[in-house]
C-alpha atoms as a PDB file:
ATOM      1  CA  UNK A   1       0.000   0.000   0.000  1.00  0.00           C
ATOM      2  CA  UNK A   2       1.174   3.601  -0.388  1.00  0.00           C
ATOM      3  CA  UNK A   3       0.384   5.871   1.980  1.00  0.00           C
ATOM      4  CA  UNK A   4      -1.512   9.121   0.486  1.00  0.00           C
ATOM      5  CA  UNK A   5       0.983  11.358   2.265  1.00  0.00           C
ATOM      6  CA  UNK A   6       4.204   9.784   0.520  1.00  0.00           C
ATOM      7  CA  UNK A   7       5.400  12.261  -2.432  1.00  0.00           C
ATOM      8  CA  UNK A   8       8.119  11.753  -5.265  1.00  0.00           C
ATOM      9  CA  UNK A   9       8.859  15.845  -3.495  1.00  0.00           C
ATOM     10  CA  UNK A  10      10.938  13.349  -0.562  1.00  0.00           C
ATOM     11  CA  UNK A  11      12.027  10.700  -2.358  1.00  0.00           C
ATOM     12  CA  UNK A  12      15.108   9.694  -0.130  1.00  0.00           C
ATOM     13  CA  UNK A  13      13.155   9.539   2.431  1.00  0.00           C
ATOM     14  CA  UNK A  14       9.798   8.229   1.659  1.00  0.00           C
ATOM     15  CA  UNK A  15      10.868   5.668  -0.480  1.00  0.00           C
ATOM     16  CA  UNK A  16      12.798   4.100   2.639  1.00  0.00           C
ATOM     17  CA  UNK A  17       9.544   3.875   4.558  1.00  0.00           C
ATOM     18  CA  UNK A  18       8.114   0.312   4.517  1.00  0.00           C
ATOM     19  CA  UNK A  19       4.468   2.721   4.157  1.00  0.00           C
ATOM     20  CA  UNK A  20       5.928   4.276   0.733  1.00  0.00           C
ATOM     21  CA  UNK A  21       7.580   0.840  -0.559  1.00  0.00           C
ATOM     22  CA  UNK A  22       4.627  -0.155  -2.853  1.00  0.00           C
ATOM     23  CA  UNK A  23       4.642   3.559  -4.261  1.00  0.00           C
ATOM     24  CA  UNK A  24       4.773   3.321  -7.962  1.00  0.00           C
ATOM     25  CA  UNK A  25       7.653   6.561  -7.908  1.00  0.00           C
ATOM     26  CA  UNK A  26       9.057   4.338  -5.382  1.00  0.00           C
ATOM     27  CA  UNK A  27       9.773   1.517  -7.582  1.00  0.00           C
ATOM     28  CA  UNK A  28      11.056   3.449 -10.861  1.00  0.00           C
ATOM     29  CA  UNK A  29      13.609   5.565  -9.677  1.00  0.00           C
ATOM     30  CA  UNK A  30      14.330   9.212  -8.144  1.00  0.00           C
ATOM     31  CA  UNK A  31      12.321  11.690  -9.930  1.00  0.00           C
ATOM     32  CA  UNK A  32      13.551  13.990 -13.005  1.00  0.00           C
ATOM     33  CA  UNK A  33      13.150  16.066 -15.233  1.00  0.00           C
ATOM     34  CA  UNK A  34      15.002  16.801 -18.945  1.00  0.00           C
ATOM     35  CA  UNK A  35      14.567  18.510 -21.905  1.00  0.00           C
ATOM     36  CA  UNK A  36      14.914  14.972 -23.967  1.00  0.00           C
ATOM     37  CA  UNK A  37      11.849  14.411 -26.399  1.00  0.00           C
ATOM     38  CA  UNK A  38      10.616  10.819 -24.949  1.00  0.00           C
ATOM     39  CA  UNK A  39      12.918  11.248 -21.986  1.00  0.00           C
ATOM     40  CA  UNK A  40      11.126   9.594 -18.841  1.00  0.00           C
ATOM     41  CA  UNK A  41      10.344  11.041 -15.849  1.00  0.00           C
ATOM     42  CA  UNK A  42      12.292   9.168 -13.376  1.00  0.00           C
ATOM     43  CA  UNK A  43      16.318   8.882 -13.087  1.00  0.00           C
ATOM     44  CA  UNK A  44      17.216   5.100 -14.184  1.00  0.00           C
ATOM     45  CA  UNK A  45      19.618   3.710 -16.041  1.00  0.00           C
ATOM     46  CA  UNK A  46      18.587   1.958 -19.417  1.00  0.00           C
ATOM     47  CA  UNK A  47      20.449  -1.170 -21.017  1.00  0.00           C
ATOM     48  CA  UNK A  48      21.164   1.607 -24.476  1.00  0.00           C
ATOM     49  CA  UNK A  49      23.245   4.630 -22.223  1.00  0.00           C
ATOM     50  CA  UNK A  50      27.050   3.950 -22.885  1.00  0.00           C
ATOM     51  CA  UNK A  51      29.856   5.762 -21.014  1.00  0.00           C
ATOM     52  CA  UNK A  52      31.485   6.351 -24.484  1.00  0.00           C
ATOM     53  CA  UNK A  53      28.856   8.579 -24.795  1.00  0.00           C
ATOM     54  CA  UNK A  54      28.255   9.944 -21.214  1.00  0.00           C
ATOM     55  CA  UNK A  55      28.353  13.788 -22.446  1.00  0.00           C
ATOM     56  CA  UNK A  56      25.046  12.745 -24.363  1.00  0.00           C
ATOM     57  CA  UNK A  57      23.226  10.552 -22.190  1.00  0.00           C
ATOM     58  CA  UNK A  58      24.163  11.514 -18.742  1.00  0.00           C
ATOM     59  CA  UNK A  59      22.332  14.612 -19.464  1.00  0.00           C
ATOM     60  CA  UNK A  60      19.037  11.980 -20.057  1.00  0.00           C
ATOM     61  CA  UNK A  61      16.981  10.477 -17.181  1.00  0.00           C
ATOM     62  CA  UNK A  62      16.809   7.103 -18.941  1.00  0.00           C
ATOM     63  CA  UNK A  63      20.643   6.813 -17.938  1.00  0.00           C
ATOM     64  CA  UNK A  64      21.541   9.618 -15.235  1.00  0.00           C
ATOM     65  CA  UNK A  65      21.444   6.387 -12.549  1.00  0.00           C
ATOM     66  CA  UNK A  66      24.301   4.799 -14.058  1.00  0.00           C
ATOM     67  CA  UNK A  67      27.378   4.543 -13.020  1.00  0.00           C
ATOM     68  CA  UNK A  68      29.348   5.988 -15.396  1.00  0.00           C
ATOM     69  CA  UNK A  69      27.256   9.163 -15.027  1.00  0.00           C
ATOM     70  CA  UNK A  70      27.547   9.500 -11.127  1.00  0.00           C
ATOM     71  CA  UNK A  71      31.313   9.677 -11.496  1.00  0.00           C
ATOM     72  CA  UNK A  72      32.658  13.337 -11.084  1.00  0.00           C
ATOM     73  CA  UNK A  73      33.763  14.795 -14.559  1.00  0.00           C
ATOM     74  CA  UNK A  74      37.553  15.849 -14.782  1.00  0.00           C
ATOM     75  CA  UNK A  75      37.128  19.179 -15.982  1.00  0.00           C
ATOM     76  CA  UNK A  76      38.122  21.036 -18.266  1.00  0.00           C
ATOM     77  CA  UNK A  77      39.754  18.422 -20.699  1.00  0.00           C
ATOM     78  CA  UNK A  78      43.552  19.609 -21.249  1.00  0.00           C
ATOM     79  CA  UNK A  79      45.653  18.483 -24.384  1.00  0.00           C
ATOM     80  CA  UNK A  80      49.491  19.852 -23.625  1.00  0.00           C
ATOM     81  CA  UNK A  81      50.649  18.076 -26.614  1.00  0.00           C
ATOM     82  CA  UNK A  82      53.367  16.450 -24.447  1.00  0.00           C
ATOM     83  CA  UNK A  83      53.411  13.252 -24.522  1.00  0.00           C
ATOM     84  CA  UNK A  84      52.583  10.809 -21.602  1.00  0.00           C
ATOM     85  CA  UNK A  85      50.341  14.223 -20.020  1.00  0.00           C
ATOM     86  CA  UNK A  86      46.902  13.541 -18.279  1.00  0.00           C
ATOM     87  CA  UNK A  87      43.903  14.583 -20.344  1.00  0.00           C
ATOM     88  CA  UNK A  88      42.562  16.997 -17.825  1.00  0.00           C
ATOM     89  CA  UNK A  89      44.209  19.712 -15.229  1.00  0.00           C
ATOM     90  CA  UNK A  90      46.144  17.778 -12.419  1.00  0.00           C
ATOM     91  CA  UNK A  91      48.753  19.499  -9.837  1.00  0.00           C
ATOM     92  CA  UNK A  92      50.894  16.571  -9.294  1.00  0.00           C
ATOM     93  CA  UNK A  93      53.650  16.425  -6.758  1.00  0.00           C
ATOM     94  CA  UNK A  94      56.735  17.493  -8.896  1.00  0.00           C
ATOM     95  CA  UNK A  95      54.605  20.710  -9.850  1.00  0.00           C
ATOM     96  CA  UNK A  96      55.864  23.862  -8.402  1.00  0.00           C
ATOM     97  CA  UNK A  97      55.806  27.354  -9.153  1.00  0.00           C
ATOM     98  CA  UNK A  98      59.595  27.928 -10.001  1.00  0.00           C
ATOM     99  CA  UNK A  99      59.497  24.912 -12.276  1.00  0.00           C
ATOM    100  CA  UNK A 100      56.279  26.387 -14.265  1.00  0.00           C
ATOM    101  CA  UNK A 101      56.560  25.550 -18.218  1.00  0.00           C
ATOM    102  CA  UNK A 102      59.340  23.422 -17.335  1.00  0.00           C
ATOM    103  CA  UNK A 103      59.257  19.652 -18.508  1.00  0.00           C
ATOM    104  CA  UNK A 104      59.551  17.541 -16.241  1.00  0.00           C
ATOM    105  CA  UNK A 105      62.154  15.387 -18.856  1.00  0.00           C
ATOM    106  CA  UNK A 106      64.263  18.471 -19.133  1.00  0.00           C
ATOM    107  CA  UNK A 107      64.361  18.780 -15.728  1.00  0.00           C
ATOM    108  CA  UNK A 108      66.585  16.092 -15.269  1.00  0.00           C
END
C-alpha cells in the first residue's frame, strides 16, 4: 500500500519507509526532469546509455542512474601536446611554481 501522504517531493526519504515501498515513484527511480523528447520522468539507467557517450546521455533520465554518469567529470579536458600528459588539469607532486613551463624530462 502507499500511503496518500508519501510524495516523489521526498524521495530519499519516503521511499525508505516500509508505508511508501509499494509507491509506484518508489519503484522506478528518483524523480527527473530533462529537456529529452521521450525522456522519462524518473532517473534510471537503461540497457542503451554507454559511457562512451556519457556527455550525451548523462544529461538523459533514462541513464543519469548509471554509473558511469555519477562519477565526477575531470574538468576542463587539457591536451598539452606532451606526450605521456593527463587529459585533464592535475597538480601533481613534482609541480611547483619555479618549475612552471618546465618539462619535467628536461628537468633532469
Amino acid at each position: 500500500m502507499c500511503e496518500p501522504w508519501c510524495t516523489s517531493d521526498y524521495y530519499s526519504e519516503h521511499c525508505g519507509r516500509c508505508k511508501c515501498k509499494a509507491c509506484d515513484f518508489c519503484k522506478t527511480g528518483p524523480p527527473c526532469a530533462s529537456e529529452v523528447v521521450g525522456d522519462v520522468q524518473y532517473s534510471t539507467c537503461e540497457p542503451f546509455c554507454d559511457a562512451a557517450f556519457r556527455g550525451q546521455h548523462c544529461g538523459m533520465c533514462k541513464c543519469k542512474e548509471c554509473d558511469f554518469c555519477q562519477a565526477p567529470l575531470l574538468e576542463p579536458a587539457c591536451n598539452s601536446g606532451v606526450e605521456g600528459d593527463v587529459d585533464h588539469e592535475a597538480c601533481e607532486a613534482f609541480c611547483s611554481a619555479e618549475n612552471k613551463g618546465v618539462s619535467r624530462q628536461r628537468r633532469g
